[in-house]
Each structure stands twice: as C-alpha cells, then as structure tokens.
Protein backbone atom coordinates (compact mmCIF):
# COMPACT_ATOMS: atom_id res chain seq x y z
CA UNK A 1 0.00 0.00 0.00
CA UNK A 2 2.70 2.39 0.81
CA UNK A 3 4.28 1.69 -2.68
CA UNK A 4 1.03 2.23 -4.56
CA UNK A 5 0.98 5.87 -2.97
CA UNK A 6 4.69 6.71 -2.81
CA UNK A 7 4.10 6.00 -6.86
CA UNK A 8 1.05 8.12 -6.82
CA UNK A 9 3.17 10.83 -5.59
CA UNK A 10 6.13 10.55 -7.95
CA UNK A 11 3.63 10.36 -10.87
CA UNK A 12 1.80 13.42 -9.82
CA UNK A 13 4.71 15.01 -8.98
CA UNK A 14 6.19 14.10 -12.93
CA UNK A 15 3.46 15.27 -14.56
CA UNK A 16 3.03 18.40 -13.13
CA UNK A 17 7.00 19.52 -14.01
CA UNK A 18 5.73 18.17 -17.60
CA UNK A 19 2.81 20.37 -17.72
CA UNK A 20 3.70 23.61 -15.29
CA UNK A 21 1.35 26.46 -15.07
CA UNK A 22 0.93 28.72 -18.36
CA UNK A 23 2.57 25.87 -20.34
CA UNK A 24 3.14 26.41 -23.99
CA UNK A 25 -0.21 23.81 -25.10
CA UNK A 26 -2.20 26.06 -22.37
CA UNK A 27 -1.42 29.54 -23.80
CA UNK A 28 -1.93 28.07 -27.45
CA UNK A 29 -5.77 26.89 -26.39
CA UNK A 30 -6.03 29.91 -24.83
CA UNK A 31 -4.39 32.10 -27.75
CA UNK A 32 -6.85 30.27 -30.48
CA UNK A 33 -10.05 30.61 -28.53
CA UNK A 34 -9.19 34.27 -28.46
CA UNK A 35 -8.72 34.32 -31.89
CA UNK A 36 -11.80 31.97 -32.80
CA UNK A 37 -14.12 34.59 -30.62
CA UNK A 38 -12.62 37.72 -32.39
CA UNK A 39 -12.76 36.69 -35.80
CA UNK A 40 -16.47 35.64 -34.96
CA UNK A 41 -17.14 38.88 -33.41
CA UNK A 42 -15.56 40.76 -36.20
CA UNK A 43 -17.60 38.76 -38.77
CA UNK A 44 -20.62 39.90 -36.49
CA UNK A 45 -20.13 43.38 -36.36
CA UNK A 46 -19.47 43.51 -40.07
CA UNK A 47 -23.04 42.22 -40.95
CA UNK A 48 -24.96 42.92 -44.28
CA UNK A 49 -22.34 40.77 -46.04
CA UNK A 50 -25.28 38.97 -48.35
CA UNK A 51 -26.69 42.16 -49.45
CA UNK A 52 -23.53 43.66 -50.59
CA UNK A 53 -22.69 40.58 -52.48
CA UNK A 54 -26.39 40.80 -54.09
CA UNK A 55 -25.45 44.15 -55.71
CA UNK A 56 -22.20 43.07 -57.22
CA UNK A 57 -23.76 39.82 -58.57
CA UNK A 58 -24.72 39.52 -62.25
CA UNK A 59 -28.56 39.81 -63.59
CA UNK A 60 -30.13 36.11 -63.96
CA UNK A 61 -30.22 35.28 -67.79
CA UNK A 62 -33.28 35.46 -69.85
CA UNK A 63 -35.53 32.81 -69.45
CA UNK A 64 -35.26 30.35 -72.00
CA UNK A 65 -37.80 28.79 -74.05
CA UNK A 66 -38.88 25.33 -72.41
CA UNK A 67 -39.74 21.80 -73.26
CA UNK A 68 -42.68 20.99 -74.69
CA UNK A 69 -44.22 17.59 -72.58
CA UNK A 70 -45.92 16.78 -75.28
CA UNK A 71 -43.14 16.64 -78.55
CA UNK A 72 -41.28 13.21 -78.99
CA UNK A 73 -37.17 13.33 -79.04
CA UNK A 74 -37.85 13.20 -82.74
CA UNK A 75 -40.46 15.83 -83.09
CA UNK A 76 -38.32 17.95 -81.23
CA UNK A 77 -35.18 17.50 -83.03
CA UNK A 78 -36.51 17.96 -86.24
CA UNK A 79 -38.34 21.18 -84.81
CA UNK A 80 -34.98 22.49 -83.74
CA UNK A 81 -33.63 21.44 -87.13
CA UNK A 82 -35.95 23.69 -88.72
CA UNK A 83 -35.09 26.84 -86.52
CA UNK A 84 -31.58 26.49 -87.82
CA UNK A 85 -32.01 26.28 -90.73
CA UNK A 86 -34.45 29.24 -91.00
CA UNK A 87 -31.61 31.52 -88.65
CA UNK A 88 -29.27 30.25 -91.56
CA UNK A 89 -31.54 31.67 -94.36
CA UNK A 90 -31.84 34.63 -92.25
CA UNK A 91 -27.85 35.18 -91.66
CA UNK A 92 -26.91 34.48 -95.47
CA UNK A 93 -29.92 37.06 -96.65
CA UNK A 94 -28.16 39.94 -94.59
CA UNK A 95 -25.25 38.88 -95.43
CA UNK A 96 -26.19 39.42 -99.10
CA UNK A 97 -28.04 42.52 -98.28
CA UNK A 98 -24.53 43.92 -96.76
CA UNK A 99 -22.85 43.00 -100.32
CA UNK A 100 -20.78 40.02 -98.86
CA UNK A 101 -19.95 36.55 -100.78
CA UNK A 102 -21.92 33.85 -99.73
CA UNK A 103 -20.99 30.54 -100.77
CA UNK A 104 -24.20 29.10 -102.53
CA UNK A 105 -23.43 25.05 -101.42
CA UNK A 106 -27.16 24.53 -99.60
C-alpha cells in the first residue's frame, strides 16, 4: 500500500513539471479561442455581407424557351432542325443585303 501511494506521488509530482502552469499547449488553447471569438465577433459586427454581395452579382439570364411535354425526341429535333435552318436563311440574306460573298453550297 505504501508503494502504490509513494508512486502516486512521484507520478503526480512528474506530470506536473511536464505540464507547469501557463505551459506552452495552455497559452496556445487559450491564444486560439481568443482568436476563434474575435474573428467571430468581427464577422458579427461587419453584418450585411449577403446584401452587398447581391449588388455586385450579375442579372439572372433570360428565361429560355422550355420543353414541350408533349413533342417526342424526334419531333423535337426535327423542330430544332428547322429553326436552324431558317436563322441560316436569315444570316446568309443579310449577309447578301450587306454585299458580302456567300458561298451558294445549300
């Protein structure tokens, strides 16, 4: 019994010479909660960060012309075949209009 407690002793007595007051791993938990609660508080005191952001934030694009439920793949791909090739007719026209070769392999 008197061991047991003698090496209670030297143990307690060990670690505290490996951990004395204000040790180094102390002040650094003690150092980063400071820094944790003023980089929170400064974050806080800043405030309106999601409105400023709003104004510097682009317009959201046009809306664009949506699927219709009811047109097969097919349907739809010839559709959109059809657009081109009118937009084509349309860009070679001004394009002639302007005075500029086109070359005439449709």
């Amino acid at each position: 019994m008197a061991t047991s407690a003698a090496f209670g002793t030297r143990a307690a007595a060990r670690n505290a010479s490996m951990l004395p007051a204000g040790s180094s791993g102390e002040r650094r938990r003690r150092e980063f909660l400071s820094m944790v609660v003023g980089v929170g508080m400064s974050a806080g005191a800043r405030g309106g960060g999601e409105a400023e952001a709003a104004g510097r934030r682009p317009p959201p694009p046009p809306p664009k012309e949506k699927k219709d439920p009811s047109l097969s793949p097919l349907q739809a791909k010839v559709l959109a075949s059809i657009k081109r090739k009118e937009a084509m007719k349309e860009a070679v026209a001004q394009l002639r209009q302007q005075g500029k070769p086109v070359d005439g392999s449709n």
